[in-house]
PDB file of N, CA and C in Angstrom:
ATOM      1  N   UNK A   1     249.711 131.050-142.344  1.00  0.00           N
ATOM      2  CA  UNK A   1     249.338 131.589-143.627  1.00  0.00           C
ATOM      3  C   UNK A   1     248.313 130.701-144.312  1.00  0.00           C
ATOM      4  N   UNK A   2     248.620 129.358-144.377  1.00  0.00           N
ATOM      5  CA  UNK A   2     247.514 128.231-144.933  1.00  0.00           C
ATOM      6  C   UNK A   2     246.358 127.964-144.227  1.00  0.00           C
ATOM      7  N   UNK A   3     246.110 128.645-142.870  1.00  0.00           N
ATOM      8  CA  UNK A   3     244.679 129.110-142.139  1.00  0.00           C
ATOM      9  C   UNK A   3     243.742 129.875-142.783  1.00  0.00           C
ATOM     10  N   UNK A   4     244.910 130.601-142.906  1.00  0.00           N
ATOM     11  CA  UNK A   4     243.765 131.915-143.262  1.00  0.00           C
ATOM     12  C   UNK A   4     243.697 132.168-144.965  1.00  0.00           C
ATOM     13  N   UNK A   5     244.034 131.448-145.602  1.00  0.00           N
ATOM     14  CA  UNK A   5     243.465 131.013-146.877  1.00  0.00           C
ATOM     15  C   UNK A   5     242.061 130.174-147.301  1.00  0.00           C
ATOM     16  N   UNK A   6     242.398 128.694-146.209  1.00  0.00           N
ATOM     17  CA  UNK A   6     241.148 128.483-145.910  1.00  0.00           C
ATOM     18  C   UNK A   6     240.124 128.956-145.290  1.00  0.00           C
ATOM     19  N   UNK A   7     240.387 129.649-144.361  1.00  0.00           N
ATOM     20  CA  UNK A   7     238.953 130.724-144.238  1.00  0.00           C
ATOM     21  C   UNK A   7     238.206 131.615-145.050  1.00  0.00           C
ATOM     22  N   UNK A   8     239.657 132.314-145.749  1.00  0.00           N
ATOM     23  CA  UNK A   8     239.025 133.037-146.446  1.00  0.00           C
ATOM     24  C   UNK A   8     238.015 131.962-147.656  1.00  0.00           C
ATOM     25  N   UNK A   9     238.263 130.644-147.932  1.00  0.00           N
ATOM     26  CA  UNK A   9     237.552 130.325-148.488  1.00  0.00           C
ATOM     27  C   UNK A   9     236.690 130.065-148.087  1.00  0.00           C
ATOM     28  N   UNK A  10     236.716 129.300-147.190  1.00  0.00           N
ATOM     29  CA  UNK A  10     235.331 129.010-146.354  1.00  0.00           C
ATOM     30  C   UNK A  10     234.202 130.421-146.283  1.00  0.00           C
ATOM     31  N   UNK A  11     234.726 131.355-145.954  1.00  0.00           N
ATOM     32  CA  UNK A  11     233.940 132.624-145.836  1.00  0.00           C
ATOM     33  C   UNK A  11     233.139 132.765-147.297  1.00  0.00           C
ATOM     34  N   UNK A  12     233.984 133.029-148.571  1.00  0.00           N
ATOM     35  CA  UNK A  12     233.769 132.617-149.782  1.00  0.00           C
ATOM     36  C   UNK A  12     232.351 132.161-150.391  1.00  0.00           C
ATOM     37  N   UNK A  13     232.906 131.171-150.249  1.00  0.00           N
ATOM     38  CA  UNK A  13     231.707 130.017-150.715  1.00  0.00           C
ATOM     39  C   UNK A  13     230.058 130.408-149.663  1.00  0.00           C
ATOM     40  N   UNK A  14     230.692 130.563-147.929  1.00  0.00           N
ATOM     41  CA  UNK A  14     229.386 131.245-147.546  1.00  0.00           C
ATOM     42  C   UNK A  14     228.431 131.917-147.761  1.00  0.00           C
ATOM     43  N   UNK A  15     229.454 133.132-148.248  1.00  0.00           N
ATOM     44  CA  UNK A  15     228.523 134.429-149.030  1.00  0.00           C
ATOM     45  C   UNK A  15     228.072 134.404-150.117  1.00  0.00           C
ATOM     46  N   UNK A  16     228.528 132.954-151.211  1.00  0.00           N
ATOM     47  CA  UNK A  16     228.308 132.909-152.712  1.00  0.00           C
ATOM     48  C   UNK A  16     226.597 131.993-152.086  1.00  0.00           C
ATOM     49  N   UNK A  17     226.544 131.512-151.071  1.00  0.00           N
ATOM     50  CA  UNK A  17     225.684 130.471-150.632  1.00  0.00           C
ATOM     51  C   UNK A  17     224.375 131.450-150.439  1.00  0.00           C
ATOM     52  N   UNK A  18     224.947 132.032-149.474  1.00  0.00           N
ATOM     53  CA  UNK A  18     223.606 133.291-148.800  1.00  0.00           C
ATOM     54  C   UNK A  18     223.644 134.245-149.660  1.00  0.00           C
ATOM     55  N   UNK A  19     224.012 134.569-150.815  1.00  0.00           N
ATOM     56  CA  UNK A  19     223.457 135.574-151.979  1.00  0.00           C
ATOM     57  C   UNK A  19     222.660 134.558-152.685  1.00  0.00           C
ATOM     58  N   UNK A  20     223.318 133.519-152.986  1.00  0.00           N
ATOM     59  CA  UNK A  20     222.255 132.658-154.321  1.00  0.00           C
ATOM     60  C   UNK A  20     221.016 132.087-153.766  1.00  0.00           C
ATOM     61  N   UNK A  21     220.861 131.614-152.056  1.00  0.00           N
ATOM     62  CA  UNK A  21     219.646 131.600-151.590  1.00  0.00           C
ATOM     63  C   UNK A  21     219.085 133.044-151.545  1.00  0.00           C
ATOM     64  N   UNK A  22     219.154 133.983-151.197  1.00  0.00           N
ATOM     65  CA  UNK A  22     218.654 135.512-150.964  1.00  0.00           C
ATOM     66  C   UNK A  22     218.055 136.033-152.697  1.00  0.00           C
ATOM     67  N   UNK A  23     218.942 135.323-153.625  1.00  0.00           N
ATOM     68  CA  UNK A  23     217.943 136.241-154.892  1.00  0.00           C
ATOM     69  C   UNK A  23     216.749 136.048-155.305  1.00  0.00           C
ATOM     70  N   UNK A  24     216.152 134.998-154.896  1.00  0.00           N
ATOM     71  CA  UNK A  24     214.825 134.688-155.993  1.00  0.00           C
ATOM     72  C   UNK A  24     213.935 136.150-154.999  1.00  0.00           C
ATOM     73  N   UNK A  25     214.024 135.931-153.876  1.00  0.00           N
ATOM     74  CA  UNK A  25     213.471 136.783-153.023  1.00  0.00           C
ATOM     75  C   UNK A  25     213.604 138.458-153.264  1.00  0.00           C
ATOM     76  N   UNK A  26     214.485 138.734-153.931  1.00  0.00           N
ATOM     77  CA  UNK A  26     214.814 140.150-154.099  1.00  0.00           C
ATOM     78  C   UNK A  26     214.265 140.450-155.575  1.00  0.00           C
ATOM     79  N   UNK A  27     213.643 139.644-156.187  1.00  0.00           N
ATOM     80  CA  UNK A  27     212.892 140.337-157.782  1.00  0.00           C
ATOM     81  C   UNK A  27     211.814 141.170-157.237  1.00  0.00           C
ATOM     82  N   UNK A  28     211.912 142.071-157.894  1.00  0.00           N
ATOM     83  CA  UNK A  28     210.259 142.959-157.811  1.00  0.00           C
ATOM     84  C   UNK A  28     208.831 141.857-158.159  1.00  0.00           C
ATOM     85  N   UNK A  29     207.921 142.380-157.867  1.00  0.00           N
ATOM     86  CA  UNK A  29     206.878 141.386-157.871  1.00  0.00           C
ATOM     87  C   UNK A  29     206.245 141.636-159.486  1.00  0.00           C
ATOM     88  N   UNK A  30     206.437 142.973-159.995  1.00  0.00           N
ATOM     89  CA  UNK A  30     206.157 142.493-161.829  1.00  0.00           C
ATOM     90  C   UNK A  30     207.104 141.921-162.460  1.00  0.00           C
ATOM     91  N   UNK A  31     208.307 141.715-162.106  1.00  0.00           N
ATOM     92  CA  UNK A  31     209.109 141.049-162.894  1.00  0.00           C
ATOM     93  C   UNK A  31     208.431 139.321-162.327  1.00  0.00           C
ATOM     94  N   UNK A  32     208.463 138.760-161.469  1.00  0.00           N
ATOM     95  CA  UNK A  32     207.909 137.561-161.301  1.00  0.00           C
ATOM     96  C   UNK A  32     206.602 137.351-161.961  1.00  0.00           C
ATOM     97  N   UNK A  33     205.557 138.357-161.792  1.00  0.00           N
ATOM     98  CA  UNK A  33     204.092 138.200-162.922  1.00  0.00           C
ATOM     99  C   UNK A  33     204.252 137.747-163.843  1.00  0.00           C
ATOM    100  N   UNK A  34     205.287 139.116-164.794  1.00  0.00           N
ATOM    101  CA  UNK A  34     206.064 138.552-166.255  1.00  0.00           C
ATOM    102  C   UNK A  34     206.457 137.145-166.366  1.00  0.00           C
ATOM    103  N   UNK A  35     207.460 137.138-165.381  1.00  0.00           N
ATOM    104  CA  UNK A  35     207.952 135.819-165.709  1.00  0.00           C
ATOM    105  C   UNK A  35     207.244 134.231-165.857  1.00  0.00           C
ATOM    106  N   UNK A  36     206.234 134.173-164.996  1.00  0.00           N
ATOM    107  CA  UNK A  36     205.147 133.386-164.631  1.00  0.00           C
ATOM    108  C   UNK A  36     204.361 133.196-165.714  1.00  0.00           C
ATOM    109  N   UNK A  37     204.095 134.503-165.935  1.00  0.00           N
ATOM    110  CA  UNK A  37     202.506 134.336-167.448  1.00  0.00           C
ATOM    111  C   UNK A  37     202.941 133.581-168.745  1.00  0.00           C
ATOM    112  N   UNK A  38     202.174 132.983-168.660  1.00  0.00           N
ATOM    113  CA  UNK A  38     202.593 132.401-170.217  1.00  0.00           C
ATOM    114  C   UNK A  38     201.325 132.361-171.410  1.00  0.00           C
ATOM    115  N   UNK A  39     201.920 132.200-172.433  1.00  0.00           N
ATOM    116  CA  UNK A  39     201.240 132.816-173.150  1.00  0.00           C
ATOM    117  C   UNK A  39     199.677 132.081-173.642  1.00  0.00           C
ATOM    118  N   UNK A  40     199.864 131.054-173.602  1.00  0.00           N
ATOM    119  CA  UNK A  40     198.577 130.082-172.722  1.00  0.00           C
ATOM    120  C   UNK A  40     197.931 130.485-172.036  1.00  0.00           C
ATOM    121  N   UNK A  41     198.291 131.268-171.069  1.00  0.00           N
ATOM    122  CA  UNK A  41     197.131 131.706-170.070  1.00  0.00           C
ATOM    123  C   UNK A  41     196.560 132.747-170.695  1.00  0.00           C
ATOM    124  N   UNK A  42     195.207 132.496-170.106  1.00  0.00           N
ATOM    125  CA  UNK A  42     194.229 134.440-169.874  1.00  0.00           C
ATOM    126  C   UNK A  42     194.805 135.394-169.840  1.00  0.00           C
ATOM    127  N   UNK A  43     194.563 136.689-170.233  1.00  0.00           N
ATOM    128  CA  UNK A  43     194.686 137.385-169.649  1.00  0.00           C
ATOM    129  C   UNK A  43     194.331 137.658-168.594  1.00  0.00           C
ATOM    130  N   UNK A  44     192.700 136.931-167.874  1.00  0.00           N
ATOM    131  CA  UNK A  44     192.390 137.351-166.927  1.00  0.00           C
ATOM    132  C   UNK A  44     192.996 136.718-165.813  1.00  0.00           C
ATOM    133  N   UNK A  45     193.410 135.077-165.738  1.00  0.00           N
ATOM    134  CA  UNK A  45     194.242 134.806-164.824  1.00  0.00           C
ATOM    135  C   UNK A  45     195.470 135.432-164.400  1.00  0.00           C
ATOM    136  N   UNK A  46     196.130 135.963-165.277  1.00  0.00           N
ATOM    137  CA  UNK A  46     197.380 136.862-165.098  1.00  0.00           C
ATOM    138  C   UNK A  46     197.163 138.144-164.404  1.00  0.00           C
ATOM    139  N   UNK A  47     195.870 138.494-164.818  1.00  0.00           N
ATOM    140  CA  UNK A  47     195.584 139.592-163.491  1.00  0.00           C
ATOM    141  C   UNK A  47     195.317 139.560-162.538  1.00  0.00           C
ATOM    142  N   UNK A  48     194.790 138.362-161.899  1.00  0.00           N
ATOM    143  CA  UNK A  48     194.302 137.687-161.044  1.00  0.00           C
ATOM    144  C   UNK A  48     195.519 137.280-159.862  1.00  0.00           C
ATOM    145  N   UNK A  49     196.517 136.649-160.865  1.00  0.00           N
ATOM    146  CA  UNK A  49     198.047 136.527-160.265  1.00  0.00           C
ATOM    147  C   UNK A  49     198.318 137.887-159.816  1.00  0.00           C
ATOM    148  N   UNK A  50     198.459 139.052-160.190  1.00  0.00           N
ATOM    149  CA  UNK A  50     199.208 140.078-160.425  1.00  0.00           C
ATOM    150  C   UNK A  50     198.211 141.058-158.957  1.00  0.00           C
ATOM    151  N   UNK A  51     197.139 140.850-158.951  1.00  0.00           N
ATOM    152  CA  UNK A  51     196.415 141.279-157.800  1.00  0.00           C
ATOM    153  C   UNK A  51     196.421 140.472-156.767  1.00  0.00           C
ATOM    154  N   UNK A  52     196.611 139.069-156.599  1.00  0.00           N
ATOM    155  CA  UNK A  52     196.998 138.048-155.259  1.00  0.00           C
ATOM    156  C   UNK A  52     198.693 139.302-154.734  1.00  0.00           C
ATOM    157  N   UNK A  53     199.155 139.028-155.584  1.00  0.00           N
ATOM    158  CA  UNK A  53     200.720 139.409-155.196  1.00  0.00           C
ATOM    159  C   UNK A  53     200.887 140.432-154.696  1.00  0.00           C
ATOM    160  N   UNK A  54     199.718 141.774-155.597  1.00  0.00           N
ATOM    161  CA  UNK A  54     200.089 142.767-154.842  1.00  0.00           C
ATOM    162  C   UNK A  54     199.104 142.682-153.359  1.00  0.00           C
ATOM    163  N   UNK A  55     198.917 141.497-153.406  1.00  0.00           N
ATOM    164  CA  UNK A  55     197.929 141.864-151.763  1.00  0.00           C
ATOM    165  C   UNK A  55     198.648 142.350-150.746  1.00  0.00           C
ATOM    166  N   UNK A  56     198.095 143.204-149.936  1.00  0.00           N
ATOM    167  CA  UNK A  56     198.835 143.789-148.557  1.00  0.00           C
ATOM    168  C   UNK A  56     199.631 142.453-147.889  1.00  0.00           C
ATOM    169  N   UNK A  57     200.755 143.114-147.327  1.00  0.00           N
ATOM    170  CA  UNK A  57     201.657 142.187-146.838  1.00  0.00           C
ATOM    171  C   UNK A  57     202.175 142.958-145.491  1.00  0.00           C
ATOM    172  N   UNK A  58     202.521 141.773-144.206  1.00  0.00           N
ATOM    173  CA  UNK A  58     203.302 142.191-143.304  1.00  0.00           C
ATOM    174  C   UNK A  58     204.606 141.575-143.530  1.00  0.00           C
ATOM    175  N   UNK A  59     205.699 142.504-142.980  1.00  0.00           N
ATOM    176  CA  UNK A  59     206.810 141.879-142.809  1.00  0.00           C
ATOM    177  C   UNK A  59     207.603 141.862-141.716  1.00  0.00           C
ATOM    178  N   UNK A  60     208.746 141.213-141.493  1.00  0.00           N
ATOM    179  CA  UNK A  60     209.735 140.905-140.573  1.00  0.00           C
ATOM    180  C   UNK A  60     210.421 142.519-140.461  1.00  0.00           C
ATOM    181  N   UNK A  61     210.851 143.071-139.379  1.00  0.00           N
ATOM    182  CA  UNK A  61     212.227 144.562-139.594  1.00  0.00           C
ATOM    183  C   UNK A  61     212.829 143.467-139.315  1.00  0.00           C
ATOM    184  N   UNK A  62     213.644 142.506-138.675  1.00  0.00           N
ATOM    185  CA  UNK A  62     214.704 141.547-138.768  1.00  0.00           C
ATOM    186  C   UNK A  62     215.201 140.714-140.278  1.00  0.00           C
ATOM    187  N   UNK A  63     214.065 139.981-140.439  1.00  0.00           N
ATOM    188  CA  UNK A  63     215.040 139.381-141.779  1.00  0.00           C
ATOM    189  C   UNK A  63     214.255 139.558-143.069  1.00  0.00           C
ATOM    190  N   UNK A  64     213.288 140.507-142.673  1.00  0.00           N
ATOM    191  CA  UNK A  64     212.753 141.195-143.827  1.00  0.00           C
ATOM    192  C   UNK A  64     211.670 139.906-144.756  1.00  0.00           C
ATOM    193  N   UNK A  65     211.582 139.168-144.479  1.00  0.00           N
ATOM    194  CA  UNK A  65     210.489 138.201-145.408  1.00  0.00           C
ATOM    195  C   UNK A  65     209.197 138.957-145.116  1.00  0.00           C
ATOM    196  N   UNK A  66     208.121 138.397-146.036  1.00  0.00           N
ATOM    197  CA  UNK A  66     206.783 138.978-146.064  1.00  0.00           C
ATOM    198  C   UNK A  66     205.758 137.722-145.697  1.00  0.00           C
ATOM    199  N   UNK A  67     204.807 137.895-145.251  1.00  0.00           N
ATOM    200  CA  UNK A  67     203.458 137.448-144.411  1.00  0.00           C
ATOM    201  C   UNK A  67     202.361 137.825-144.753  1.00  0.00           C
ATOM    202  N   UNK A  68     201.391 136.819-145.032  1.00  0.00           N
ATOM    203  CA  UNK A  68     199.761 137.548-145.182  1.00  0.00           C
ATOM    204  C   UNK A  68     199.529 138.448-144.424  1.00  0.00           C
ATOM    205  N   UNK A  69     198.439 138.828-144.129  1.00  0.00           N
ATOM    206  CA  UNK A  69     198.713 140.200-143.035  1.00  0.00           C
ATOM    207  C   UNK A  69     197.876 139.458-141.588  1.00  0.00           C
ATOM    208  N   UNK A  70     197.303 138.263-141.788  1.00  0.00           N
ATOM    209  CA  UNK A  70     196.529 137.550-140.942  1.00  0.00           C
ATOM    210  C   UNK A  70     197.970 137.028-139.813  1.00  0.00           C
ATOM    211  N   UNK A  71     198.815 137.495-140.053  1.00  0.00           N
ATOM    212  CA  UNK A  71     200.161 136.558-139.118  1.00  0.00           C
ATOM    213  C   UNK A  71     200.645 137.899-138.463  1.00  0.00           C
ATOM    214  N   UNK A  72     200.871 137.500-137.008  1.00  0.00           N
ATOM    215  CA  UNK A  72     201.372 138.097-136.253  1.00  0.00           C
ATOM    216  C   UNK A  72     202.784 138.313-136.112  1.00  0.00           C
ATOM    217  N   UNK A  73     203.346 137.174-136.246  1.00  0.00           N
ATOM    218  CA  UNK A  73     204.622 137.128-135.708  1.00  0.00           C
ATOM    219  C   UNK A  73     205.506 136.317-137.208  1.00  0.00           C
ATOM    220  N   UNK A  74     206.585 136.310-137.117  1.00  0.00           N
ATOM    221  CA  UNK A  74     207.789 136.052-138.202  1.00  0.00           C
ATOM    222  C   UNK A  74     207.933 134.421-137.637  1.00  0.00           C
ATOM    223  N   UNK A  75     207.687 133.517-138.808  1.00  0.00           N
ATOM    224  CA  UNK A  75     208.102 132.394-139.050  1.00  0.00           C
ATOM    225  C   UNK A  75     209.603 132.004-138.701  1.00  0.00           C
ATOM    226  N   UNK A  76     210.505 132.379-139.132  1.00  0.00           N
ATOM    227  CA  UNK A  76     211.659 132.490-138.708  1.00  0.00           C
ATOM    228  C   UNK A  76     212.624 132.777-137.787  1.00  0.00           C
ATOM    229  N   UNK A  77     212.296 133.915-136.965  1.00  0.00           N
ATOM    230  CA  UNK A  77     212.804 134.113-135.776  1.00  0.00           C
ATOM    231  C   UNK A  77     211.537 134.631-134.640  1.00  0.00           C
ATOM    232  N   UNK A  78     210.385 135.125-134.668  1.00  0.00           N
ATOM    233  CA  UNK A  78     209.415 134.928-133.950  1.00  0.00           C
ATOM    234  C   UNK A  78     209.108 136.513-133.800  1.00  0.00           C
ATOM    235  N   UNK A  79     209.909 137.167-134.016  1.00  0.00           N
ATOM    236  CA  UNK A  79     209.951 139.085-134.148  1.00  0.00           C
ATOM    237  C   UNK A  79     208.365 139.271-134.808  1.00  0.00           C
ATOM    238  N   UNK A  80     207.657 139.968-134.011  1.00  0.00           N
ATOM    239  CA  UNK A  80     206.589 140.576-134.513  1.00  0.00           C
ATOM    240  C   UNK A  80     206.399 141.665-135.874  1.00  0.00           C
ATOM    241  N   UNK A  81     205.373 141.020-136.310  1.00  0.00           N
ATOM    242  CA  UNK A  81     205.467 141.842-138.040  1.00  0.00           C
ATOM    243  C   UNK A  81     205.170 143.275-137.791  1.00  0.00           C
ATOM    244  N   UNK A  82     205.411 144.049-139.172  1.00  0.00           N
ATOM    245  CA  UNK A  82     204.879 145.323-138.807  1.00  0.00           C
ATOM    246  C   UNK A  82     204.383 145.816-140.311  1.00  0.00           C
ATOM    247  N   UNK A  83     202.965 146.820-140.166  1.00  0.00           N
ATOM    248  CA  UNK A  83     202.457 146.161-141.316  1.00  0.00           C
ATOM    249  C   UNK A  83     203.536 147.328-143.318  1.00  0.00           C
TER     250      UNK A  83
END
């Protein structure tokens, strides 16, 4: 019974681990613009930001990260991008 308590914690804390690394990655890309601009800046740099970001992107179908589109293959596990 005191096994499988600790697993279940162990499991726990895993998934609290790999959600809190996984969120910055899951904002939409205007909510990061927003968040970024400050009120100091240009307007025109902020558009400038806001058009880098939306630049075309390849990504991983495995673990889903994104790539300039100049990259062939996934940093991470080596799976070819698709655009």
């Amino acid at each position: 019974m005191s096994w499988s308590l600790v697993a279940l914690a162990v499991l726990s804390l895993t998934l609290a681990a790999m959600v809190r690394a996984r969120g910055p990655r899951a904002q939409s890309t205007a909510h990061a613009v927003a968040r970024s601009a400050s009120p100091s800046e240009p307007a025109e740099a902020t558009e400038r930001r806001a058009e880098a970001k939306a630049a075309p992107t390849r990504s991983c179908p495995v673990c889903l990260s994104e790539y300039p589109p100049q990259n062939r293959f996934c940093v991470r596990d080596g799976a070819p991008l698709s655009d």
